[in-house]
C-alpha atoms as a PDB file:
ATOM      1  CA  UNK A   1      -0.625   3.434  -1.823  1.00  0.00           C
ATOM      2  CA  UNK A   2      -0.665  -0.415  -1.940  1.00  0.00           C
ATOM      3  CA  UNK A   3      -2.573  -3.081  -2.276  1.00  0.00           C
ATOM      4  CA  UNK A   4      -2.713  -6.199  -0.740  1.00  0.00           C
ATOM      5  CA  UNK A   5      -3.821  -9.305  -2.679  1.00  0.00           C
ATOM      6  CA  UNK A   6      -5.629 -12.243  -0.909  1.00  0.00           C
ATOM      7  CA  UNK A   7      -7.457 -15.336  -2.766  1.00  0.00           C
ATOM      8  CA  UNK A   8     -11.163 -15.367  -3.886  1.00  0.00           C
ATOM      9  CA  UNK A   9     -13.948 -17.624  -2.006  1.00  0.00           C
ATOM     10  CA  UNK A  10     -16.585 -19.343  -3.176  1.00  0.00           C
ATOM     11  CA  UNK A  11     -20.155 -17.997  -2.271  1.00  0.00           C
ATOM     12  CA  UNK A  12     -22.324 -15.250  -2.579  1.00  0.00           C
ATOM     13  CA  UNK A  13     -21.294 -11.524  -3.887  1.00  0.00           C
ATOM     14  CA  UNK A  14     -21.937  -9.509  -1.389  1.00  0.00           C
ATOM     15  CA  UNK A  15     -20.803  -6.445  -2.704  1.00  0.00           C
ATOM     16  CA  UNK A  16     -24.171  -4.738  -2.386  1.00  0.00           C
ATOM     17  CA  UNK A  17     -23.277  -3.529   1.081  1.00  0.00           C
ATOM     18  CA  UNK A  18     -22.488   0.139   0.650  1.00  0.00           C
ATOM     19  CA  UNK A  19     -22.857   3.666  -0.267  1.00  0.00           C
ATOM     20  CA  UNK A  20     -24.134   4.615  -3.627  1.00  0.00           C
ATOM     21  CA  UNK A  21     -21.771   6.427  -5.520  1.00  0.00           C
ATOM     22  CA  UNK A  22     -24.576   8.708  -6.525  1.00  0.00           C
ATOM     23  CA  UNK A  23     -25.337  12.612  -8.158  1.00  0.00           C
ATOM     24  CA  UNK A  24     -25.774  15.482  -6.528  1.00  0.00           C
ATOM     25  CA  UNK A  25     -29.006  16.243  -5.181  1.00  0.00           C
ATOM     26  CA  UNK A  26     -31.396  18.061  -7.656  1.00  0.00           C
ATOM     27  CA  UNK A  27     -31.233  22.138  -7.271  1.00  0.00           C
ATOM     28  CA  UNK A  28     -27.151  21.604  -5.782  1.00  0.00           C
ATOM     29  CA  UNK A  29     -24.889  24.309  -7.476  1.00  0.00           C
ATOM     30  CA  UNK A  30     -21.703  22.663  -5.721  1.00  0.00           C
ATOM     31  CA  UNK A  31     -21.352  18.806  -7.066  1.00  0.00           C
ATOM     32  CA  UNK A  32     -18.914  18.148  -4.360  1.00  0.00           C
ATOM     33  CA  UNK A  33     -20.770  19.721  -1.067  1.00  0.00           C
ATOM     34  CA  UNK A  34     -23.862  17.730  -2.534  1.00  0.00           C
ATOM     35  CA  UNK A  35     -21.779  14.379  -2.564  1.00  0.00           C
ATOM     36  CA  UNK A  36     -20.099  15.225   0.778  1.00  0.00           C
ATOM     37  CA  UNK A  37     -23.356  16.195   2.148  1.00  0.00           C
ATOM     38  CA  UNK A  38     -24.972  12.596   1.028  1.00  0.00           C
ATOM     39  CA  UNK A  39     -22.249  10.522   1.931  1.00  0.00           C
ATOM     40  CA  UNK A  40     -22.268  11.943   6.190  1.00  0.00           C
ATOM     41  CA  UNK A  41     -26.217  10.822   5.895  1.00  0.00           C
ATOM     42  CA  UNK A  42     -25.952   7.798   4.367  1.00  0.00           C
ATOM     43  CA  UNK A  43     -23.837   4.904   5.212  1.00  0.00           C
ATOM     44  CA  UNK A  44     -25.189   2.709   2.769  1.00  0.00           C
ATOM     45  CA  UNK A  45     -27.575   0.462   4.341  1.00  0.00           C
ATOM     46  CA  UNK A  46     -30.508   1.881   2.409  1.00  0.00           C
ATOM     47  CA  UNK A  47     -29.148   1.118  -0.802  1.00  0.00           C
ATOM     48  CA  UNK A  48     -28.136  -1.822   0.622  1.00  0.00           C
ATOM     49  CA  UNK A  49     -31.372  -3.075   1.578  1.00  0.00           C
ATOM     50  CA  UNK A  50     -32.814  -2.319  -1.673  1.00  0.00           C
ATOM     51  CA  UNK A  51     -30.311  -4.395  -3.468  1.00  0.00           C
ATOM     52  CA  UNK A  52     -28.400  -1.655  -5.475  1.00  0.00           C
ATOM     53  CA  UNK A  53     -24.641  -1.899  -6.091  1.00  0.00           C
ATOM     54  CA  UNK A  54     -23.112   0.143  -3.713  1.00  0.00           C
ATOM     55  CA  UNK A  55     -20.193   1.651  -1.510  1.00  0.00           C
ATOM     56  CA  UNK A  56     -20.174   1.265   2.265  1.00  0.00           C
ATOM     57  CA  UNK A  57     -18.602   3.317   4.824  1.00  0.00           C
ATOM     58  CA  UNK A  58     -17.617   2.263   7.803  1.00  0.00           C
ATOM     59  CA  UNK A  59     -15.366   2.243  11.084  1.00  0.00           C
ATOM     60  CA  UNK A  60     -13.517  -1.183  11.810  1.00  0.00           C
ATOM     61  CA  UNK A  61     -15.425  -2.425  15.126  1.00  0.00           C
ATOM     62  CA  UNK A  62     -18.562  -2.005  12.750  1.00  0.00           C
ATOM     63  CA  UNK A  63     -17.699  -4.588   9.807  1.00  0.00           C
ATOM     64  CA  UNK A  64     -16.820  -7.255  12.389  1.00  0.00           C
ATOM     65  CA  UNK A  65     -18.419 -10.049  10.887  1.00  0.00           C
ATOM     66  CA  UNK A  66     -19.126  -8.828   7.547  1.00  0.00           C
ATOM     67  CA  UNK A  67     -17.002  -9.658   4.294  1.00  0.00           C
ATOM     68  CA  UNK A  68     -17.296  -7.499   1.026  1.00  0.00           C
ATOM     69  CA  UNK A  69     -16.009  -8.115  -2.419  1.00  0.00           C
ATOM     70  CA  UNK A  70     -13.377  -4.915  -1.886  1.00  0.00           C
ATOM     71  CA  UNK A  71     -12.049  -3.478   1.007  1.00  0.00           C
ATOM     72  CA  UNK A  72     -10.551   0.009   1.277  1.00  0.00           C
ATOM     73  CA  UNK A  73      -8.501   0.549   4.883  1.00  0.00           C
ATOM     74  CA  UNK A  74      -7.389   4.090   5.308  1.00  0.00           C
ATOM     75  CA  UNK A  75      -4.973   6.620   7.316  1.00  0.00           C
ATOM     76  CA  UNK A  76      -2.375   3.780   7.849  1.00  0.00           C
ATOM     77  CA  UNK A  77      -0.034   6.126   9.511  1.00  0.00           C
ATOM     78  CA  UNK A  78       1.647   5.712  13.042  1.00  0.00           C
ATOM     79  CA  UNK A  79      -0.394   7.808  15.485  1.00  0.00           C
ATOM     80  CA  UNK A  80      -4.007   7.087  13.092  1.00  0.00           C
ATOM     81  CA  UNK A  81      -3.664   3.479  12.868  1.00  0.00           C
ATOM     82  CA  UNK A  82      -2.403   2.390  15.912  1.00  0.00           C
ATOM     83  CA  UNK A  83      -3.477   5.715  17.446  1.00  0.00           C
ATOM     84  CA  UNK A  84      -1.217   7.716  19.719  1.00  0.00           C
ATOM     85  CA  UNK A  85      -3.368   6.618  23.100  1.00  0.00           C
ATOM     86  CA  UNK A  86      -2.575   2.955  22.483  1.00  0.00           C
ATOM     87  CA  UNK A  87       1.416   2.656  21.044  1.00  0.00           C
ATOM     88  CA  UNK A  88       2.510   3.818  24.879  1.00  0.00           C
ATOM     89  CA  UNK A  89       0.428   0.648  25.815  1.00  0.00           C
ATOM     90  CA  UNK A  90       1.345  -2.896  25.284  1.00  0.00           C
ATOM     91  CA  UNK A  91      -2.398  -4.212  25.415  1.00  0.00           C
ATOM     92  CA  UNK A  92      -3.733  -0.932  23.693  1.00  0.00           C
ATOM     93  CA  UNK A  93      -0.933  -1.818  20.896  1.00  0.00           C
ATOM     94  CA  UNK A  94      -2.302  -5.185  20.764  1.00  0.00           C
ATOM     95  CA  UNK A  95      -6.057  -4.554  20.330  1.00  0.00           C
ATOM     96  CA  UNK A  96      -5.047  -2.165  17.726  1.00  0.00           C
ATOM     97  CA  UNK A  97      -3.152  -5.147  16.177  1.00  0.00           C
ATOM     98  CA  UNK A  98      -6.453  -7.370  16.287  1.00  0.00           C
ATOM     99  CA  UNK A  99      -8.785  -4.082  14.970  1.00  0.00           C
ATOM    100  CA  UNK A 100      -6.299  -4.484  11.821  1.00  0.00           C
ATOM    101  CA  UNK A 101      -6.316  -7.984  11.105  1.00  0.00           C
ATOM    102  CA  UNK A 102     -10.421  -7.800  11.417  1.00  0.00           C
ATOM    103  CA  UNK A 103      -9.711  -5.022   8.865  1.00  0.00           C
ATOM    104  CA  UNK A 104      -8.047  -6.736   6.301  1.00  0.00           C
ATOM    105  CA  UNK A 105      -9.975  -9.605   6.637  1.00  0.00           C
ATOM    106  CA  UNK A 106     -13.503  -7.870   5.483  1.00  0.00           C
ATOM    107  CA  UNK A 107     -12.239  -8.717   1.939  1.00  0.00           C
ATOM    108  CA  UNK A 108     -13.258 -11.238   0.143  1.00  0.00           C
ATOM    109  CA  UNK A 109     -10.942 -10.606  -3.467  1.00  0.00           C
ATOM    110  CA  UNK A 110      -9.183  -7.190  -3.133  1.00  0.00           C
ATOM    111  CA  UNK A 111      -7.933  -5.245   0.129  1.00  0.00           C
ATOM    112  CA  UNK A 112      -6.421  -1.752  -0.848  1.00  0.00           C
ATOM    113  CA  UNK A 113      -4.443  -0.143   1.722  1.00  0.00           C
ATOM    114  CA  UNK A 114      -2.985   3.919   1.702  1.00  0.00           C
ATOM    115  CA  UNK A 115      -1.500   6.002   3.748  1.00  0.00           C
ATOM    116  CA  UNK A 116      -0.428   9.834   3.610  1.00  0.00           C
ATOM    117  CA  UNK A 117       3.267  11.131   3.666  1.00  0.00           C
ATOM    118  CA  UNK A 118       1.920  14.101   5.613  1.00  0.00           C
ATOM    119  CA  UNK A 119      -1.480  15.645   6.399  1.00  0.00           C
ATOM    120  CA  UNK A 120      -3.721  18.384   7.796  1.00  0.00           C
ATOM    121  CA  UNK A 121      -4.745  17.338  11.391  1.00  0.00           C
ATOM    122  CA  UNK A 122      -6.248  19.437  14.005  1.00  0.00           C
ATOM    123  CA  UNK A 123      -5.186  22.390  12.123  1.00  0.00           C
ATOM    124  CA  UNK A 124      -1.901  21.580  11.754  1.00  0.00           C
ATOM    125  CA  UNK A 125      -0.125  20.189   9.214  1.00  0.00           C
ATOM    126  CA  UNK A 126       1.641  16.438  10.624  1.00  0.00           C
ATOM    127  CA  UNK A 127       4.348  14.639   8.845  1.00  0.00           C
ATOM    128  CA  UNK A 128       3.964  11.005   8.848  1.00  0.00           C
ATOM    129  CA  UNK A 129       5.414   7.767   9.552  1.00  0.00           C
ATOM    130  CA  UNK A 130       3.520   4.568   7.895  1.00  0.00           C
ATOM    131  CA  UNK A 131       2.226   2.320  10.312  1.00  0.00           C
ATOM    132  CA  UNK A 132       4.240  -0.826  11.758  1.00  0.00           C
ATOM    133  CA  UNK A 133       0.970  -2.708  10.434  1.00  0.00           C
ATOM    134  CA  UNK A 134       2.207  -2.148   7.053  1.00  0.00           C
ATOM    135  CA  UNK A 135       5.825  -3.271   7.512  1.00  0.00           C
ATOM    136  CA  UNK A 136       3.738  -6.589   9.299  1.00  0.00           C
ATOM    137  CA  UNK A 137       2.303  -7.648   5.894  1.00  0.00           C
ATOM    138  CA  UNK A 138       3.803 -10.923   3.830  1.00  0.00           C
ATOM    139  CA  UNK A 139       5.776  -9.003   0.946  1.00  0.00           C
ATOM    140  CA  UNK A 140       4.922 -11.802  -1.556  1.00  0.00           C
ATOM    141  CA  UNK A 141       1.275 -11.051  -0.582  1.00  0.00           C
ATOM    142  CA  UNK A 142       1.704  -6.969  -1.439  1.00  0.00           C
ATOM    143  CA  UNK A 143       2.195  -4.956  -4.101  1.00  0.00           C
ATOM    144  CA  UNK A 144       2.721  -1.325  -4.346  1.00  0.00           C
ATOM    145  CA  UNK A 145       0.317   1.164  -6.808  1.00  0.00           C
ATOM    146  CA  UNK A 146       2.670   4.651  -5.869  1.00  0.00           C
ATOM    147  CA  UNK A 147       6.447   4.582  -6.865  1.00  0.00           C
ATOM    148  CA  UNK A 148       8.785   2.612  -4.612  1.00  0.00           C
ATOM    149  CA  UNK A 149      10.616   4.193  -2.695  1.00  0.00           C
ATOM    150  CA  UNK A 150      12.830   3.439   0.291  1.00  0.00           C
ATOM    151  CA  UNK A 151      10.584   3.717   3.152  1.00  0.00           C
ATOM    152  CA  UNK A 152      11.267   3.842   7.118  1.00  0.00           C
ATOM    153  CA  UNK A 153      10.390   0.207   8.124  1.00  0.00           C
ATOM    154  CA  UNK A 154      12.085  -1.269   4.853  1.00  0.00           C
ATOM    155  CA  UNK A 155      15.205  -2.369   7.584  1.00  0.00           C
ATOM    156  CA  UNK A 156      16.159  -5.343   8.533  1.00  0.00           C
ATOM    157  CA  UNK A 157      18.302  -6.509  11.308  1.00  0.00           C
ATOM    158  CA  UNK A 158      21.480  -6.944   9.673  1.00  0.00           C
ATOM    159  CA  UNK A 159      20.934  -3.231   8.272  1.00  0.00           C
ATOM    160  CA  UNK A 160      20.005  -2.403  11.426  1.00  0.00           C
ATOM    161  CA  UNK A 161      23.114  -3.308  13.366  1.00  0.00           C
ATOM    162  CA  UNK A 162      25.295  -1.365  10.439  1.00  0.00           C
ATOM    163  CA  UNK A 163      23.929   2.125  11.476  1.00  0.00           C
ATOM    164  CA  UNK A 164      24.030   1.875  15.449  1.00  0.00           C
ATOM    165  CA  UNK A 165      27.544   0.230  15.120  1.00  0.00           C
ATOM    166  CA  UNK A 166      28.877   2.449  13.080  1.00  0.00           C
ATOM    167  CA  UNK A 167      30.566   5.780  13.341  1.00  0.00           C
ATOM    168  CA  UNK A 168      27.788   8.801  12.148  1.00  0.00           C
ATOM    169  CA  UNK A 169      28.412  12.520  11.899  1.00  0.00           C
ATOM    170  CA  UNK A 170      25.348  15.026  11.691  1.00  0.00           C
ATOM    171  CA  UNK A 171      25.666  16.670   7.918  1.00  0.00           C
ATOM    172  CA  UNK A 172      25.555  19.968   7.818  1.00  0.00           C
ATOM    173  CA  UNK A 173      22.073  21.219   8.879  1.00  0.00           C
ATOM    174  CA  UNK A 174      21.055  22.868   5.314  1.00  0.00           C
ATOM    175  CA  UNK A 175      21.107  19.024   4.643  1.00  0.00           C
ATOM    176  CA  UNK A 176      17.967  18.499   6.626  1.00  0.00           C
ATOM    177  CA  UNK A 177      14.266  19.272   5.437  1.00  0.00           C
ATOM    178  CA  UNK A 178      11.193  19.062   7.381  1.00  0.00           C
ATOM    179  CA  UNK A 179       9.137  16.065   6.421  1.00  0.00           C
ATOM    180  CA  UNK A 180      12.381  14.396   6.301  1.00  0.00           C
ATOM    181  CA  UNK A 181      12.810  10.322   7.660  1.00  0.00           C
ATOM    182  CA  UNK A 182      16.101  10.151   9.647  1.00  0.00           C
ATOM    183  CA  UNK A 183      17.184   7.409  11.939  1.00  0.00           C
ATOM    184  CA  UNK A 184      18.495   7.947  15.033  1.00  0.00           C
ATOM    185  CA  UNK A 185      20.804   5.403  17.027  1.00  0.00           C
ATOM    186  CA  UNK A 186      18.832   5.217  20.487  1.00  0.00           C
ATOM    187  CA  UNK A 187      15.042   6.404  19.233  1.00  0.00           C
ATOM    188  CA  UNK A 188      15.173   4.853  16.053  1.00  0.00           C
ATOM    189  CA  UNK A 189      12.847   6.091  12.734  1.00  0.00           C
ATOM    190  CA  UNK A 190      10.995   9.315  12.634  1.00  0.00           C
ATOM    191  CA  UNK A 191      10.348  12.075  10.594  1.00  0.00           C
ATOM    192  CA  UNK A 192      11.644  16.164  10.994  1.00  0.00           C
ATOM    193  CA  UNK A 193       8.394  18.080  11.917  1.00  0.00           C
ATOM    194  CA  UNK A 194       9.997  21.238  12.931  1.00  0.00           C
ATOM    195  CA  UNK A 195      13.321  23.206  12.996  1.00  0.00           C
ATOM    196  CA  UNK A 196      14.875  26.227  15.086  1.00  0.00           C
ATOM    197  CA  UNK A 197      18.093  28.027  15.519  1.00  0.00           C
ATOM    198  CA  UNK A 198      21.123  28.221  13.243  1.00  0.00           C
ATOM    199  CA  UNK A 199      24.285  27.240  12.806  1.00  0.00           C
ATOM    200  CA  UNK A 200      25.727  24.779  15.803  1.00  0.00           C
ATOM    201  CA  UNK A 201      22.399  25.798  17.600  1.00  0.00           C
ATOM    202  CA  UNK A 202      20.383  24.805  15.669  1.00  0.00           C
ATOM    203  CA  UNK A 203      17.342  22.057  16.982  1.00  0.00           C
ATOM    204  CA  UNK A 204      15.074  19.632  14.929  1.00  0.00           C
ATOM    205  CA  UNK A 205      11.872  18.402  16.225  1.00  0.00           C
ATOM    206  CA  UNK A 206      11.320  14.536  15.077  1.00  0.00           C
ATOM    207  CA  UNK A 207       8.206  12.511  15.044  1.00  0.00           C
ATOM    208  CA  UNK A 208       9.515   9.420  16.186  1.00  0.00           C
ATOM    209  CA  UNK A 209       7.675   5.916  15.413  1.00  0.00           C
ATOM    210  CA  UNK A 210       8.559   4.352  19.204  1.00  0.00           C
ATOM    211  CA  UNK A 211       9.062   7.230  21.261  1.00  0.00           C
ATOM    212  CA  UNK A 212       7.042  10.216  20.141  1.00  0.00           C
ATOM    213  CA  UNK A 213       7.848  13.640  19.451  1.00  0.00           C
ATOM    214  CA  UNK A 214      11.455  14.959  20.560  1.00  0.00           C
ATOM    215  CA  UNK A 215      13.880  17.980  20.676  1.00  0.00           C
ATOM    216  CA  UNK A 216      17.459  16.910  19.281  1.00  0.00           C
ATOM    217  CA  UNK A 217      20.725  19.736  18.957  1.00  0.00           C
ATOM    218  CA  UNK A 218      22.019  18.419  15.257  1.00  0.00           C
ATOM    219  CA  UNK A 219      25.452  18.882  17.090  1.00  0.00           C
ATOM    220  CA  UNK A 220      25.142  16.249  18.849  1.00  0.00           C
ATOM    221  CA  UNK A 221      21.788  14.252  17.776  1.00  0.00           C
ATOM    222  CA  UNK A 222      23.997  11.947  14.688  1.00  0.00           C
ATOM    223  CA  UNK A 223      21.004  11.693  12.843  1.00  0.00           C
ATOM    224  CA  UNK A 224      21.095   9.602   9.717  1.00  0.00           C
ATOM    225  CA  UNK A 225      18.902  10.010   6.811  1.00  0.00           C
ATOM    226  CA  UNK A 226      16.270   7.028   6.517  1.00  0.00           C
END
């Protein structure tokens, strides 16, 4: 997780705008079902309207125009945020570009960003790549709340032109895990989603950030750990 610091502005608090953080419902046995339950009927706008400190959810196309004290953005992952149907797009790429600057503009003082290394989606468990948005952020302007680690779009050019000049050899394939980042020369960054075969057949699925989802033979593939 990190977070992203901006400056303050003068004017009005308007951190009222939300969802109330509230109890469970009176009778509720489960705590969490009651707060789940509340928080999919209410958005916040009654306790907003009332004037009670409170935490808002919403989508991005929904806060246009709205600033809050401190912003949350969420699912930061390639294929979430930009979503699959626009990266094959230049102009759906773009818009997705514009729907994150309106995000991370909402906040007035504080603008937390996070993303998930891998996660349960449509049944299935995904392995993820963080989005390009994040790599896109001033550095002096961010600092990280998890431990640093090296992550996939921590490369610059110079770095870059090291691994597709150079020689590579495949390690052996006990080397590679699934939820892995490698680097290959021609698709660039992804992440191992699923494996098959042994020995000099064997085949790694990868998740790639530019290019999608893709079959490689570790024979031949000269993958690099990212």
């Amino acid at each position: 997780m990190l977070r992203c610091i901006r400056g303050g502005r003068d004017g009005a608090d308007q951190s009222g705008r939300g969802t109330e953080l509230s109890g469970p419902d009176e009778g509720a046995t489960d705590p969490l079902t009651a707060f789940l339950a509340h928080a999919a009927l209410e958005a916040g706008d009654t306790q907003e309207t009332q004037g009670r400190p409170a935490l808002q959810l919403m989508t991005v196309h929904s806060a246009k125009g709205l600033e809050f004290h401190t912003v949350f953005v969420t699912g930061l992952e390639e294929g979430l945020f930009p979503h699959d149907n626009s990266i094959a797009q230049i102009e759906g790429l773009e818009e997705e570009r514009r729907l994150m600057y309106v995000a991370i503009t909402r906040a007035r003082r504080r603008l937390y960003l996070s993303l998930a290394q891998n996660r349960m989606l449509h049944g299935q468990t995904r392995f993820n790549i963080p989005s390009r948005f994040v790599g896109e952020l001033p550095s002096e302007l961010v600092q990280w709340l998890s431990p640093y680690r090296r992550r996939s779009f921590d490369v610059d050019d110079a770095q870059w032109a090291r691994v597709t000049q150079a020689p590579q050899a495949t390690p052996p394939a006990s080397q590679w895990r699934i939820g892995q980042s490698v680097r290959h020369a021609k698709f660039g960054v992804g992440v191992i989603i699923d494996a098959r075969g042994r020995g000099t057949d064997t085949q790694v699925q990868v998740n790639f950030r530019d290019v999608g989802v893709k079959w490689l033979a570790l024979d031949y593939a000269k993958l690099e750990a990212a």
